[in-house]
Protein backbone atom coordinates (compact mmCIF):
# COMPACT_ATOMS: atom_id res chain seq x y z
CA UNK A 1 -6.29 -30.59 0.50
CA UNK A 2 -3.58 -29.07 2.24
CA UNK A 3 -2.04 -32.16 3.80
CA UNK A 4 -2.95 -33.99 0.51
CA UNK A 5 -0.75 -31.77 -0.88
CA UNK A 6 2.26 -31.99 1.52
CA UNK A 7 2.13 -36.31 1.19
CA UNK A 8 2.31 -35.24 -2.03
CA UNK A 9 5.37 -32.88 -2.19
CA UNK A 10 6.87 -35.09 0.11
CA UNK A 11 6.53 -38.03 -1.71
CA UNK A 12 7.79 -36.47 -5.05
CA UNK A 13 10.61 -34.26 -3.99
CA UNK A 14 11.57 -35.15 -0.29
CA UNK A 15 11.49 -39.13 -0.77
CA UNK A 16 13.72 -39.97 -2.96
CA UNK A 17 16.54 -38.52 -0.88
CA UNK A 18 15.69 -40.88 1.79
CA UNK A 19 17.37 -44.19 0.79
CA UNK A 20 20.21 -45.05 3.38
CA UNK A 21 20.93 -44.20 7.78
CA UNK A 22 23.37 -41.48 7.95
CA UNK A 23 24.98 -39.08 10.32
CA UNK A 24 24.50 -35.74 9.88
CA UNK A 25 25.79 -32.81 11.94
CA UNK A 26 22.60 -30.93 12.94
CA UNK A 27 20.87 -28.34 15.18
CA UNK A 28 20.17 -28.83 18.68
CA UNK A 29 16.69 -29.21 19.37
CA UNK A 30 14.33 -26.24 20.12
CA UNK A 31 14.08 -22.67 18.75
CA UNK A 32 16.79 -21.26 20.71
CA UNK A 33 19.33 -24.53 20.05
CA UNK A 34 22.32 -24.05 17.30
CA UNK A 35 24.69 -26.21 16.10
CA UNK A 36 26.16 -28.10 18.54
CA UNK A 37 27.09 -32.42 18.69
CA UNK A 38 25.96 -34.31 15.82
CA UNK A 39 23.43 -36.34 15.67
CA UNK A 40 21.35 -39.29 13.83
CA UNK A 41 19.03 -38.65 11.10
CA UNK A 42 16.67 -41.80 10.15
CA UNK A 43 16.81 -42.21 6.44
CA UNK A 44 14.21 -44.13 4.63
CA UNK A 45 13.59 -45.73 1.17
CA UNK A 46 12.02 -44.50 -1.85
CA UNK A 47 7.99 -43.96 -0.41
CA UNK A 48 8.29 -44.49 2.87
CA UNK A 49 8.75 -41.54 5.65
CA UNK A 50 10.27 -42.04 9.44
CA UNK A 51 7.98 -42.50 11.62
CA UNK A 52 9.30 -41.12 15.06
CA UNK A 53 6.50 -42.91 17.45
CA UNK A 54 6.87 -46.41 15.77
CA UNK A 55 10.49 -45.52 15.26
CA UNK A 56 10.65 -47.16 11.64
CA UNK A 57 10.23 -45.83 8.61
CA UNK A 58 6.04 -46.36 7.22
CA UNK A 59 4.20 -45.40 4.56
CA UNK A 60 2.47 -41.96 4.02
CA UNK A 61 -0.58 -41.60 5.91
CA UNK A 62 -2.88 -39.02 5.93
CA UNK A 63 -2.43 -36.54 8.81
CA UNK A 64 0.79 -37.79 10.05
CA UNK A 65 3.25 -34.99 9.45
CA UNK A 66 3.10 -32.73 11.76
CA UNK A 67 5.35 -29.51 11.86
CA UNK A 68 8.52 -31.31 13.28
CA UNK A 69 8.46 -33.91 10.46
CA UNK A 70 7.78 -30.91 7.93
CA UNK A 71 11.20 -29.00 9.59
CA UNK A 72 13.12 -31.89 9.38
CA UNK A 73 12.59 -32.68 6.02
CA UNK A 74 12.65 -29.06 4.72
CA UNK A 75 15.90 -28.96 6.50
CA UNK A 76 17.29 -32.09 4.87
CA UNK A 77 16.17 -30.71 1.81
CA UNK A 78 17.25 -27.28 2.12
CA UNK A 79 21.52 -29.36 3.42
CA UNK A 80 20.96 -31.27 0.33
CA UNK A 81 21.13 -28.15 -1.70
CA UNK A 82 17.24 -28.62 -2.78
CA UNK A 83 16.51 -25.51 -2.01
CA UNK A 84 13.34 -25.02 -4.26
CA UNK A 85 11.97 -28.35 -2.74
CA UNK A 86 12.68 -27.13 0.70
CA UNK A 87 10.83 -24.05 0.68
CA UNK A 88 7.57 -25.89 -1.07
CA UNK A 89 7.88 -28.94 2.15
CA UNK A 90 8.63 -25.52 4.42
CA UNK A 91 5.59 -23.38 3.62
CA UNK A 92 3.33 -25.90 4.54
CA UNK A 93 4.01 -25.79 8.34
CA UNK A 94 1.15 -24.81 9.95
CA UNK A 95 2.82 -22.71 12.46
CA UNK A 96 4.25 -19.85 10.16
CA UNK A 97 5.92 -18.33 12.97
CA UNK A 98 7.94 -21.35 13.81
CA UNK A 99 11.91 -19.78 13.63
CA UNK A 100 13.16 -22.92 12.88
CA UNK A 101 11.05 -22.78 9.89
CA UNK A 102 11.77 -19.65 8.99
CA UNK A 103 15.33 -20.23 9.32
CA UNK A 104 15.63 -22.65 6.82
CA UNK A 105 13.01 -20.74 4.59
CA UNK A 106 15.81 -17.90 4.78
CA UNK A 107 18.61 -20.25 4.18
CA UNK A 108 16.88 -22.05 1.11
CA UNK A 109 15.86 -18.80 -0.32
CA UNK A 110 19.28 -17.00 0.28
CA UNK A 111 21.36 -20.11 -1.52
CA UNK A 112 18.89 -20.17 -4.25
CA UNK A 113 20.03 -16.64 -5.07
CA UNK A 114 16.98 -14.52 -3.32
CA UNK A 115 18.87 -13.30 -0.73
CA UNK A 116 16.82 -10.37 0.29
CA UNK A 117 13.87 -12.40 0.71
CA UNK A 118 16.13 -14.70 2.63
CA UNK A 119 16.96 -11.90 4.84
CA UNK A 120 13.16 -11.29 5.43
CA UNK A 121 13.05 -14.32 6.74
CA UNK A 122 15.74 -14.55 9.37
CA UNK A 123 14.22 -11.14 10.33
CA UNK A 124 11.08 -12.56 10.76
CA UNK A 125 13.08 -15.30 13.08
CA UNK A 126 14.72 -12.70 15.15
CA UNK A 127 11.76 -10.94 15.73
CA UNK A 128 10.24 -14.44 17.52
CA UNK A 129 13.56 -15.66 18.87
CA UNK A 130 16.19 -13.31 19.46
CA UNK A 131 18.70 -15.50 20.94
CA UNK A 132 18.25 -17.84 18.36
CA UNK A 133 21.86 -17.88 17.44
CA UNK A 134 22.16 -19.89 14.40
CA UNK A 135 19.52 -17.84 12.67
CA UNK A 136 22.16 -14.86 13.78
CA UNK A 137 25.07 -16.82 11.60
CA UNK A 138 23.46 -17.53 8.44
CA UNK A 139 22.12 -13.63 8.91
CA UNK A 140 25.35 -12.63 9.04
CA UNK A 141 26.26 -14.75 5.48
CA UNK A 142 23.51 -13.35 4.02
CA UNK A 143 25.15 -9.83 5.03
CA UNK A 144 28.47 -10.76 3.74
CA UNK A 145 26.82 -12.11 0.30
CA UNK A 146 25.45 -8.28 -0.09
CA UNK A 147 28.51 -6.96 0.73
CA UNK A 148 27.76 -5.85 4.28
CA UNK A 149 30.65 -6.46 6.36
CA UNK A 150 29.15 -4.32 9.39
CA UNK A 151 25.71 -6.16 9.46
CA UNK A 152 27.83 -9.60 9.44
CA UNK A 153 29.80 -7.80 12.25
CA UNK A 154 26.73 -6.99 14.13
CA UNK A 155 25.28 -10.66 14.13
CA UNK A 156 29.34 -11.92 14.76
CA UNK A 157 28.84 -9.69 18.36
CA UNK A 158 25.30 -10.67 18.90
CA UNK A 159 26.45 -14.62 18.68
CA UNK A 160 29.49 -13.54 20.96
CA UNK A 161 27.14 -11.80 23.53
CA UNK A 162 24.39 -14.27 23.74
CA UNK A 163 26.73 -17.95 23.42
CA UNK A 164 30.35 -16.87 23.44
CA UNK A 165 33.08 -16.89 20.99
CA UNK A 166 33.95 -20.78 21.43
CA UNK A 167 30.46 -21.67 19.91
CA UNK A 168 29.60 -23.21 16.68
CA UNK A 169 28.36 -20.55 15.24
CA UNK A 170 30.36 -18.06 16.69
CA UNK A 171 33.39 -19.94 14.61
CA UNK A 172 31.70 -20.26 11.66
CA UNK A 173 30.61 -16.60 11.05
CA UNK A 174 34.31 -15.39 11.66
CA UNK A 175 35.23 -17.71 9.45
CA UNK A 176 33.40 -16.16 6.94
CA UNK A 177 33.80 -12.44 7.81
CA UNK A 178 38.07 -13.48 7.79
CA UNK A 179 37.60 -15.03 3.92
CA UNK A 180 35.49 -11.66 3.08
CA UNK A 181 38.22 -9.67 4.33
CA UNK A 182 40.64 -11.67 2.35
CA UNK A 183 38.48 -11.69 -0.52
């Protein structure tokens, strides 16, 4: 029922995104990786997902998706500003405690205006992986989005300590603790 379910969800909400190749900056692989080179992202038609072992894009099948297919669409989703459809593809990963996962279940539920349950989440993520730096940014966001410039600091020198200040992420949260302060 379950994986019924995610061909399903997939098919409805996650498929019709799929239509042309594109490049896409996008997260290093692993739990621990953030943000780094760009890299290509397989698009396929209306009904059809990408198959990585074939390397085309197939039809559905029963029992094909596996967690890393799940992430990957979730995470287009979630980039596409789909945020609702993100977290339903998400929370059907089998391994809950996946921080990629969780990640972009914090992400999609902080831009979709739950931002404490977003927060929850990259908790949760921390907790697994603490040197999972990109996690650390969007924390930081969500701090800024609540008003807490010290918790965005926190994450800002937690990023610094762990991958240095010329890092993606690094950048990226300063940039957004300097437009607070502006703000």
């Amino acid at each position: 029922m379950r994986r019924r379910l995610l061909i399903q969800v997939l098919a409805v909400a996650a498929l019709p995104l799929f239509a042309v190749p594109v490049f896409s900056a996008g997260e290093g692989g692993g739990g621990g990786g953030g943000g780094g080179g760009g890299s290509q992202t397989t698009q396929c038609k209306k009904g059809k997902v990408w198959d990585k072992k074939l390397k085309k894009c197939v039809a559905p099948k029963h029992g094909m998706l596996d967690d890393d297919n799940i992430y990957e669409a979730g995470r287009a989703l979630a980039m596409a500003g789909r945020y609702d459809e993100a977290i339903a593809v998400l929370s059907l990963a089998a391994d809950k405690k996946d921080p990629r996962i969780l990640n972009y279940l914090g992400y999609s539920h902080r831009h979709s205006g739950r931002v404490t349950v977003g927060l929850g989440y990259y908790e949760e993520a921390l907790r697994i992986d603490p040197d999972y730096t990109l996690v650390r940014e969007y924390l930081g966001e969500a701090h800024l989005q609540i008003g807490d410039l010290a918790g965005a600091r926190e994450q800002l020198r937690e990023i610094e300590k762990r991958i240095g200040k010329g890092s993606r992420e690094y950048g990226m949260l300063s940039e957004q603790i300097d437009r607070f302060m502006k703000s």
